[in-house]
Protein backbone atom coordinates (compact mmCIF):
# COMPACT_ATOMS: atom_id res chain seq x y z
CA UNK A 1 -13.54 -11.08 7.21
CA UNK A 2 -10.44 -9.58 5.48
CA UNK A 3 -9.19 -11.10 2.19
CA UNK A 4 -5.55 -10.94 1.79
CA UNK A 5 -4.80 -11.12 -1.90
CA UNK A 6 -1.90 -14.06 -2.48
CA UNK A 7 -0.21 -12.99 -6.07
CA UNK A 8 3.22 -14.71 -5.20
CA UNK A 9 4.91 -11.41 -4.51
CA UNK A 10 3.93 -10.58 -0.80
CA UNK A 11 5.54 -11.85 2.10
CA UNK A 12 1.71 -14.09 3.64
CA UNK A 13 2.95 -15.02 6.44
CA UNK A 14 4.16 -11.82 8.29
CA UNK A 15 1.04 -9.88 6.93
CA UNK A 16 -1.12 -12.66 8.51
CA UNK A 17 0.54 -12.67 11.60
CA UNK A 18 0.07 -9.28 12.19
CA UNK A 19 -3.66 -9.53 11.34
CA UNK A 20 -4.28 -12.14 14.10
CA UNK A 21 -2.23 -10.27 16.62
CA UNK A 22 -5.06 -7.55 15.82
CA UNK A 23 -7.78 -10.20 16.01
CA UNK A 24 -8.78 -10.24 12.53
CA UNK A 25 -10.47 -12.74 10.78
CA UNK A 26 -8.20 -13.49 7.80
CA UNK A 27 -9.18 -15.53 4.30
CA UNK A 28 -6.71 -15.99 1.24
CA UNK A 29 -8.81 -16.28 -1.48
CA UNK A 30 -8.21 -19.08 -3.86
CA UNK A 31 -10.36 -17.34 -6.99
CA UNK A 32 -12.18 -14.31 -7.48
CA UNK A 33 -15.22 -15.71 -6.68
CA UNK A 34 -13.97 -16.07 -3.26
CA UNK A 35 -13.87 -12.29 -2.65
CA UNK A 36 -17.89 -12.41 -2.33
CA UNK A 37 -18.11 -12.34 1.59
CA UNK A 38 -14.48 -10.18 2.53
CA UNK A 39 -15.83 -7.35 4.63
CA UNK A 40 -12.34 -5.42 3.08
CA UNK A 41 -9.42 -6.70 0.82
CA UNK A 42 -5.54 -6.40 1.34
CA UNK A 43 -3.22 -6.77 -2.03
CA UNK A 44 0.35 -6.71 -0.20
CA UNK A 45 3.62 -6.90 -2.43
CA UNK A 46 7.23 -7.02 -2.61
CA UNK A 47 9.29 -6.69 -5.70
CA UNK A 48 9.06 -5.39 -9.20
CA UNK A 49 5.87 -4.13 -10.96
CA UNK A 50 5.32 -6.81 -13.33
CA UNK A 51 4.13 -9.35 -9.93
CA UNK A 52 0.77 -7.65 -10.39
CA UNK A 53 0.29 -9.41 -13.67
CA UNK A 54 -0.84 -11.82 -12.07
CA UNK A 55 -3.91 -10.00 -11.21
CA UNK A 56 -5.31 -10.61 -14.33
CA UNK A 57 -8.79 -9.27 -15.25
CA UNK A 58 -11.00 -11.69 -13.62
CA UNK A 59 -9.33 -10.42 -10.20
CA UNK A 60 -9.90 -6.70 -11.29
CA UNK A 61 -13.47 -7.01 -11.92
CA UNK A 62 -13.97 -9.17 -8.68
CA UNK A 63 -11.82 -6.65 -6.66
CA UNK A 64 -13.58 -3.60 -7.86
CA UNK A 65 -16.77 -4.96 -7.69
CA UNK A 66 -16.25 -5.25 -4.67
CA UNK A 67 -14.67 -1.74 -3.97
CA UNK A 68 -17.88 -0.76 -5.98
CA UNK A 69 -19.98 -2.04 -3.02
CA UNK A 70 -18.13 0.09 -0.80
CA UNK A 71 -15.96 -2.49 0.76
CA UNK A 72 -12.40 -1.01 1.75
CA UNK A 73 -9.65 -1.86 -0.22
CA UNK A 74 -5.69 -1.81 1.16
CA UNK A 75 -2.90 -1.51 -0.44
CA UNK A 76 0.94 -2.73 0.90
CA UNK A 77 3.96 -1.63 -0.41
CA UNK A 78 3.39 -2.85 -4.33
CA UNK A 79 -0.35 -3.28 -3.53
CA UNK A 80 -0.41 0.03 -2.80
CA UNK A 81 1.49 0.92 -5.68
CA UNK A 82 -0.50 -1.23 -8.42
CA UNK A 83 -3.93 1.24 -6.91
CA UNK A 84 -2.20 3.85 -9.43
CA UNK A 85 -2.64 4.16 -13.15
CA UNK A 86 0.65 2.14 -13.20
CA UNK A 87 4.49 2.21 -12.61
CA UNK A 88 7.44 3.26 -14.43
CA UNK A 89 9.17 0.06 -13.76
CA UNK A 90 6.87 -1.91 -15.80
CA UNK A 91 5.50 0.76 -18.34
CA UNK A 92 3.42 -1.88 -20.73
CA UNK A 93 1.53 -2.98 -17.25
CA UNK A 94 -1.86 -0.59 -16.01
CA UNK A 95 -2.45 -0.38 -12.77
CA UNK A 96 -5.63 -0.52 -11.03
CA UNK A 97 -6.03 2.90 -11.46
CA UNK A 98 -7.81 3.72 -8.92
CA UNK A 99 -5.89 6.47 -7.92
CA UNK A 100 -4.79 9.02 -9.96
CA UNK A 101 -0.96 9.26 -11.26
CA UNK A 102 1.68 7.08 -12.03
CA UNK A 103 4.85 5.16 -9.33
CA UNK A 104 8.40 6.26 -10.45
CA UNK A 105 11.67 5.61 -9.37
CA UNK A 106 13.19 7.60 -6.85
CA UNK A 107 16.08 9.40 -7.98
CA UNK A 108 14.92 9.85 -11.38
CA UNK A 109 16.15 12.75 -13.43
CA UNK A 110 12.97 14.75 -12.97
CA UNK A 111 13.48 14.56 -9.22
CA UNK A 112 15.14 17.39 -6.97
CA UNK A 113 17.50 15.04 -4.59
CA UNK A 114 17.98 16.93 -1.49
CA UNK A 115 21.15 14.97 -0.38
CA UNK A 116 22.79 13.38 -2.95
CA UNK A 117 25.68 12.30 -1.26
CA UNK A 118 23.36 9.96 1.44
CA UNK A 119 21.30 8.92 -1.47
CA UNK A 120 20.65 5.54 -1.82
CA UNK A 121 18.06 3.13 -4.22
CA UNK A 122 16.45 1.10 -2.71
CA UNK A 123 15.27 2.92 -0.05
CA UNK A 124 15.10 0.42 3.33
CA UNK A 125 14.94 0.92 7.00
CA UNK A 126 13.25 3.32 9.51
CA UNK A 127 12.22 6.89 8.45
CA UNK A 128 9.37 9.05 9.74
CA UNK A 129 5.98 10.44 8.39
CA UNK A 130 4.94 13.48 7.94
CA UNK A 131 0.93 13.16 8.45
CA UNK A 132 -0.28 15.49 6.19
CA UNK A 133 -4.31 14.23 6.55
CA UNK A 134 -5.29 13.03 10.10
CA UNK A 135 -7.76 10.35 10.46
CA UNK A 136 -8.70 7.42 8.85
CA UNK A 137 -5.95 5.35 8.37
CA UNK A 138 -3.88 7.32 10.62
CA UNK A 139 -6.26 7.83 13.42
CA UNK A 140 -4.16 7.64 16.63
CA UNK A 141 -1.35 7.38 14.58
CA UNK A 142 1.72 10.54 15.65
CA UNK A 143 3.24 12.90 13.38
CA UNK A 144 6.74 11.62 12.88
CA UNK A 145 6.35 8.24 13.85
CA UNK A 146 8.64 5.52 12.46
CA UNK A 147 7.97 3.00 10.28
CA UNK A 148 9.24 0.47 8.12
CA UNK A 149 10.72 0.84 4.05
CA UNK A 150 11.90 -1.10 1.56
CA UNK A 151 11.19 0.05 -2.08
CA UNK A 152 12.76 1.58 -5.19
CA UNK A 153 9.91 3.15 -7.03
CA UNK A 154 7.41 5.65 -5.43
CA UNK A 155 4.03 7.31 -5.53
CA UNK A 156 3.64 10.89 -6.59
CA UNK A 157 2.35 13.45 -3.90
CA UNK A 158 -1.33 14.28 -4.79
CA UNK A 159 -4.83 15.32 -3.02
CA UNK A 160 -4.99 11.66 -2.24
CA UNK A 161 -1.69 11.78 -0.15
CA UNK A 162 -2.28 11.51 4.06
CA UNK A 163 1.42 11.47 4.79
CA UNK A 164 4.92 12.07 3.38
CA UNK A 165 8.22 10.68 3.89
CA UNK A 166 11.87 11.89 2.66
CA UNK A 167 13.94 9.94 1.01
CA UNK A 168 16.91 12.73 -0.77
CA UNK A 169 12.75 13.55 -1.92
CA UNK A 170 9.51 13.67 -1.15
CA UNK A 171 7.08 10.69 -1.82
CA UNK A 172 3.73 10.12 -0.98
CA UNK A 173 4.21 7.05 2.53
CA UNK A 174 0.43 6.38 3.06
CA UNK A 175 -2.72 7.56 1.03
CA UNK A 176 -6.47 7.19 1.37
CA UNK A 177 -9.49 8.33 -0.56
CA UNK A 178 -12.41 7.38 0.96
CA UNK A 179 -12.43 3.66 1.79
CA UNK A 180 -9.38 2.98 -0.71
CA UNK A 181 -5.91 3.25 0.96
CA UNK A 182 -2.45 2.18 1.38
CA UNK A 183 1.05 2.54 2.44
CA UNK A 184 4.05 2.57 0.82
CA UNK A 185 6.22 0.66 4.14
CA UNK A 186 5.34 -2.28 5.07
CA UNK A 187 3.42 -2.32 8.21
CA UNK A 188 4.02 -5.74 9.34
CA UNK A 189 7.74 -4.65 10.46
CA UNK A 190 6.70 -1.52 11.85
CA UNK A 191 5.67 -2.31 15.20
CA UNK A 192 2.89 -0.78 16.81
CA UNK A 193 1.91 2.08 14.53
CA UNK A 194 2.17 -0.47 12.07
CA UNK A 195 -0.65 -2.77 13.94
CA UNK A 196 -2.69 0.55 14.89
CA UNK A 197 -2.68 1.24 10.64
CA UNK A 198 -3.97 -2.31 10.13
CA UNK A 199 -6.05 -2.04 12.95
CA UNK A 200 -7.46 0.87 11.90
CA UNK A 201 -8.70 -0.99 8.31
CA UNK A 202 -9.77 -3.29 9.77
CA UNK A 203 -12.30 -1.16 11.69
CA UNK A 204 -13.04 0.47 8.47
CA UNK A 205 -14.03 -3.11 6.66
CA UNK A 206 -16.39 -3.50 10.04
């Protein structure tokens, strides 16, 4: 059974409907409580930072008790984002933290834009990854396949990082450390390497 973690900033319904058209079992937990029996948890998300407030600390001790247990944890998009220490669009907000490093917005001064001039913020469509890390989340997954953006702030590159996408620079497009994971597209819209990546938790949750 996967929980999929409703915080009001996660577009459900498309995230579901990819789930069943893997043939997973699918709960949206109503309290924390309810995470007790997930065999693995999603947190999806669209939209600013601040969303994850939300989460407030009785869902962060229930979630990583859980993770605790060894149950795999997936992040979407902002999900995956909030697995960080935090974000630089909502600086007074911590993140799971999880993983190690903080989200910032692409095309900030610190960063070395490739292309200026096709620049753009957000970042949404198609682009390609660059697995860096096979396996895992990626297992059967090609190098350069296509999937699905739309986002304004980033992860950083780290050890953590299993593939790479370019956007005028280089952020970090899915990462995994152990049974902890996500992606920064939304795999939902990305067609069937985006059902293979879900499929491939959900294997991982058993």
């Amino acid at each position: 059974m996967i929980a999929l973690i409703d915080y009001k900033a996660g577009n459900l319904t498309s995230v579901k409907k990819a789930l069943a058209t893997i043939g997973a079992d699918v709960i949206v937990p109503e309290t924390p409580d309810d995470l007790a029996d997930a065999g693995g948890i999603i947190v999806p998300g669209v939209g600013h930072f601040g969303a994850t407030r939300a989460l407030d600390q009785a869902w962060i001790d229930a979630i990583l008790a859980r993770v605790g247990e060894g149950r795999p944890l997936f992040g979407i998009c902002l999900g995956m984002q909030w697995l960080y220490e935090g974000s630089d669009e909502a600086p007074e907000l911590a993140g799971l933290g999880l993983l190690s490093g903080r989200c910032y917005r692409l095309g900030n001064p610190q960063s070395a834009i490739r292309d200026p001039q096709s620049f753009k913020v957000p970042h949404v469509g198609w682009n390609s990854l660059a697995i860096t890390r096979e396996g895992g989340l990626l297992d059967g997954v090609a190098d350069g396949s296509q999937v699905y953006f739309t986002h304004s702030y980033a992860a950083p590159l780290t050890g953590d990082s299993s593939a790479s996408t370019e956007h005028g620079e280089v952020f970090a497009s899915v990462v995994q450390r152990g049974h902890i994971g996500g992606v920064q597209f939304h795999p939902e819209k990305s067609g069937d390497v985006g059902l293979r990546i879900l499929r491939n938790f959900v294997e991982l949750a058993g």
